[in-house]
Protein backbone atom coordinates (compact mmCIF):
# COMPACT_ATOMS: atom_id res chain seq x y z
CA UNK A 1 47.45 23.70 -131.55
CA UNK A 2 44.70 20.89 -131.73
CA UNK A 3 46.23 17.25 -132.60
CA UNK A 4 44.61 13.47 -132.29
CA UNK A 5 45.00 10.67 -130.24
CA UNK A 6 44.11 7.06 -130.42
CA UNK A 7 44.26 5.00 -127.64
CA UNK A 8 43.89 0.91 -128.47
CA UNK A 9 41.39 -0.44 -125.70
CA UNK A 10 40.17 -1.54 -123.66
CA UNK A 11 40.89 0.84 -121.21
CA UNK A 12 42.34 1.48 -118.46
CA UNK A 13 43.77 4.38 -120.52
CA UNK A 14 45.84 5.40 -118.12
CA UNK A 15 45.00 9.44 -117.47
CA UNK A 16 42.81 11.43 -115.08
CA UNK A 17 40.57 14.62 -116.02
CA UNK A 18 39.78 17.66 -114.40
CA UNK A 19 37.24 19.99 -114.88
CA UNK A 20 33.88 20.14 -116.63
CA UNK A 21 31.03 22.65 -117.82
CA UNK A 22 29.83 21.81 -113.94
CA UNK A 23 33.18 23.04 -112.28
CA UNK A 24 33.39 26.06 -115.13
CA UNK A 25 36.81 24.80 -115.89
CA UNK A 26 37.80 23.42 -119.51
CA UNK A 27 38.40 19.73 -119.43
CA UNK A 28 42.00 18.95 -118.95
CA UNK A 29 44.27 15.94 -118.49
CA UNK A 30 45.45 16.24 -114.80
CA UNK A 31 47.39 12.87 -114.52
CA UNK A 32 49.00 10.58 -116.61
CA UNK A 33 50.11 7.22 -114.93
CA UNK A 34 53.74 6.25 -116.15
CA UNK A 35 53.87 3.31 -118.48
CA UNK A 36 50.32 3.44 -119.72
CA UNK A 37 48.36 3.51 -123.15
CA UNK A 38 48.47 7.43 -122.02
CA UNK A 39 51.98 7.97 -121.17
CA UNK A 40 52.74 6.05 -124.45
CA UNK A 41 51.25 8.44 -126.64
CA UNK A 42 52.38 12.12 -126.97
CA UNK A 43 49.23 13.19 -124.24
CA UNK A 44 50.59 15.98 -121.75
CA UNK A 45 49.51 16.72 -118.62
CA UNK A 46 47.78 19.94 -118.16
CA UNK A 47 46.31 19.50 -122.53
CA UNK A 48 42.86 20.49 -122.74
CA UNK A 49 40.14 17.73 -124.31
CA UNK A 50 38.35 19.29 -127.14
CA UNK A 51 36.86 16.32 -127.88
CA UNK A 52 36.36 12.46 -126.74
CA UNK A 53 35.34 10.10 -129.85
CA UNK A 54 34.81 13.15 -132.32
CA UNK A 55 32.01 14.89 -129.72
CA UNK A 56 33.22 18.15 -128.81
CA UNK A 57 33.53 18.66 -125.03
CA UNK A 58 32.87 22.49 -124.74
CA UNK A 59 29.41 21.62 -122.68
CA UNK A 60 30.06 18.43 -121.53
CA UNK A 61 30.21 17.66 -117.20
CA UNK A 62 32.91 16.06 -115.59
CA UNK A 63 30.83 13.38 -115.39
CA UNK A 64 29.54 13.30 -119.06
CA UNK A 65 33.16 13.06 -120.15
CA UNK A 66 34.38 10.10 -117.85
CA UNK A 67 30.95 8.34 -119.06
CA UNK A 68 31.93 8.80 -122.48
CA UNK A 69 35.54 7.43 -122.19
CA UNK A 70 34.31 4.24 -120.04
CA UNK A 71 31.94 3.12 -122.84
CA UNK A 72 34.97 3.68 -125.52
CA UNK A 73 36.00 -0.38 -124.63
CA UNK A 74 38.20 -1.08 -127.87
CA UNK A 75 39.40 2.23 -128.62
CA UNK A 76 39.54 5.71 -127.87
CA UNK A 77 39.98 8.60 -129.88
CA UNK A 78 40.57 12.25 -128.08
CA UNK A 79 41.21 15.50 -129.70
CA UNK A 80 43.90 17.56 -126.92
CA UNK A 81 45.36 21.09 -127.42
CA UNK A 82 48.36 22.04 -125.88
């Protein structure tokens, strides 16, 4: 089940990825630091990121990914399944 979050910048946002088309592992949210933008939003731990900012994250590198949600500075919109 996909759903939307929108995190008010600027960051830090307040979560850590894992995973990337370079580690052939689906991007996931590994850590979520308590009392963040993250941690007050309904993101889980262990979610997968379809998508940062409407750009779909199927081929993207772990890299890629982080680049994309440092340059989000006022906010930052991620699409998660559980």
């Amino acid at each position: 089940m996909a759903y939307s979050v929108n995190l008010n910048g600027p960051g830090p946002w307040g979560f850590r990825l894992q995973g990337g088309k370079d580690f052939n592992m689906p991007l996931t949210i590994s850590r979520i630091t308590p009392g963040s933008k993250a941690a007050q939003s309904q993101m889980n731990q262990g979610d997968l990121v379809v998508a940062i900012d409407g750009v779909n994250t199927d081929s993207m590198t772990h890299l890629e990914a982080q680049n994309k949600i440092k340059s989000a500075t006022h906010n930052l919109s991620l699409t998660l399944q559980k």
